[in-house]
Each structure stands twice: as C-alpha cells, then as structure tokens.
C-alpha atoms as a PDB file:
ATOM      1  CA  UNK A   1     112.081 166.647 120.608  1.00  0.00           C
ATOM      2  CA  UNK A   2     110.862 164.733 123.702  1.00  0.00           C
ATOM      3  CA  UNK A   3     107.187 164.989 122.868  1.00  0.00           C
ATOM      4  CA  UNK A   4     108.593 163.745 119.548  1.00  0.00           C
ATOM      5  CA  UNK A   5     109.990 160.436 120.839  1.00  0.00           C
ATOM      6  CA  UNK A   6     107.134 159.815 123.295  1.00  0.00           C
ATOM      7  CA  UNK A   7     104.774 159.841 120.363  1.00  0.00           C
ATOM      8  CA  UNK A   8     107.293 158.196 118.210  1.00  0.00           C
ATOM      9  CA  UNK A   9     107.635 155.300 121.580  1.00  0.00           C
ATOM     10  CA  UNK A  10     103.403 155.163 121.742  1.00  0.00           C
ATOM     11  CA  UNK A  11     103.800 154.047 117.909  1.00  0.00           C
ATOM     12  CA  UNK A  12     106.525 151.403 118.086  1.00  0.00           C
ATOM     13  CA  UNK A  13     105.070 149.721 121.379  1.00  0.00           C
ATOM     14  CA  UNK A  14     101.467 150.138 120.721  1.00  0.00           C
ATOM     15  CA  UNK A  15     100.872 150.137 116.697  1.00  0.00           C
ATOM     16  CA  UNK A  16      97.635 151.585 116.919  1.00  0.00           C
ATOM     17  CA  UNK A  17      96.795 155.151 115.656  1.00  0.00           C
ATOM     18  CA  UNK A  18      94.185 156.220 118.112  1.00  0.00           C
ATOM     19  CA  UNK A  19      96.153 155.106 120.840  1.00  0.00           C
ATOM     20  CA  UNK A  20      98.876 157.735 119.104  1.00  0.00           C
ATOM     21  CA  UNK A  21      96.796 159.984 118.060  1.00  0.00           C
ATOM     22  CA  UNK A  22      94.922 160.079 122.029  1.00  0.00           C
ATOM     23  CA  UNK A  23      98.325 160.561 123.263  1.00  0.00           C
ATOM     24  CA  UNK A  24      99.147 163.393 120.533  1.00  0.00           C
ATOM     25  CA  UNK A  25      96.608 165.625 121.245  1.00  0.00           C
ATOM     26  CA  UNK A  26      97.757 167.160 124.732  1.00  0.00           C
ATOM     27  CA  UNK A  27     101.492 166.945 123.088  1.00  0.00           C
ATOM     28  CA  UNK A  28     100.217 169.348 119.863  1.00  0.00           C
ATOM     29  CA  UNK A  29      98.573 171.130 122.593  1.00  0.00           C
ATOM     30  CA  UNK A  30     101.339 172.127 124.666  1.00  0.00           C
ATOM     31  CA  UNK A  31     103.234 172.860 121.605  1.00  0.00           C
ATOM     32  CA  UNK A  32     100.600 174.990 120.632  1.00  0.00           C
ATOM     33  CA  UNK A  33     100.219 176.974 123.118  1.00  0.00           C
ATOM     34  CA  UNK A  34     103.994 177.516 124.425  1.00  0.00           C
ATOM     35  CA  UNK A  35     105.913 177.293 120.720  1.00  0.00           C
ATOM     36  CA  UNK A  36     102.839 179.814 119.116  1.00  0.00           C
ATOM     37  CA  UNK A  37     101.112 181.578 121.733  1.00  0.00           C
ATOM     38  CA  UNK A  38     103.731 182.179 124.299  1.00  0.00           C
ATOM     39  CA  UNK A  39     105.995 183.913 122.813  1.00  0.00           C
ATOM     40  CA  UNK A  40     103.494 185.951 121.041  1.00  0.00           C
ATOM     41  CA  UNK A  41     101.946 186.882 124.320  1.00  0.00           C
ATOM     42  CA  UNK A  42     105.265 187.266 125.801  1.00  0.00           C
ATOM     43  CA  UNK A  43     106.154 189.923 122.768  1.00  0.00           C
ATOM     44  CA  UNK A  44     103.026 191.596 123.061  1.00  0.00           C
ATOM     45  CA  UNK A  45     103.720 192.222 126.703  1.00  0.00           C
ATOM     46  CA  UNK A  46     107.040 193.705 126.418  1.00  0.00           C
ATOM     47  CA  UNK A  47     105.795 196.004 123.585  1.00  0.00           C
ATOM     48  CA  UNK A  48     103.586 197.560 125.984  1.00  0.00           C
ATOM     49  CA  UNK A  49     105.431 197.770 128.729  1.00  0.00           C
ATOM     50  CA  UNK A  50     108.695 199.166 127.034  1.00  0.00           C
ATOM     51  CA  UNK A  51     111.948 198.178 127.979  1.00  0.00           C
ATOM     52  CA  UNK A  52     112.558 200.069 130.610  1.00  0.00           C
ATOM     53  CA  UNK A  53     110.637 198.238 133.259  1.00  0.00           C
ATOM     54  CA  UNK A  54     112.323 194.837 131.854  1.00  0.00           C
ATOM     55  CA  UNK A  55     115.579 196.658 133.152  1.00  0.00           C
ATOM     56  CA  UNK A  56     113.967 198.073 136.547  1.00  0.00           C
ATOM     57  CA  UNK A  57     114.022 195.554 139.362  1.00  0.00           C
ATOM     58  CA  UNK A  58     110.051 196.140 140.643  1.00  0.00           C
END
C-alpha cells in the first residue's frame, strides 16, 4: 500500500511518466522479490529442513 501511494504522490506532484515510472522500478522490485520470491524461498527452506528444527531453539 505505501509503495502504492508514493507512486500514486510521484504522479499527482510531478505529472510525468518517466519520472513515475524511474521511481516504480525499485518499488516493483522490492515487491518482486519479497511478495514472490521470499516466501517461496522461505517455503522451500522449511521443506527441507522439516519442522522440527523450526521448533528446536539452535
């Protein structure tokens, strides 16, 4: 939602797209990476561990 409104701010102040689209790109990014990959990596990681070193305190 924040990145959202930043982009959404860039637009309304500036009312140029490359400026919004320059200021999208490490916004998508970070979505990318922590809304797709993340939790995919995270999953991933706990199948191969198993649960029972989530529940150990190592």
């Amino acid at each position: 939602m924040t990145g959202s409104v930043i982009l959404l701010s860039i637009w309304v102040v500036f009312k140029t797209i490359w400026i919004t689209l320059l200021a999208a790109m490490p916004i998508m990014l970070w979505w990318t990476y922590f809304l797709l990959i993340w939790p995919e990596l995270i999953k991933s990681s706990v199948m191969s561990e198993g649960t029972a070193s989530i529940l150990r305190n190592d």
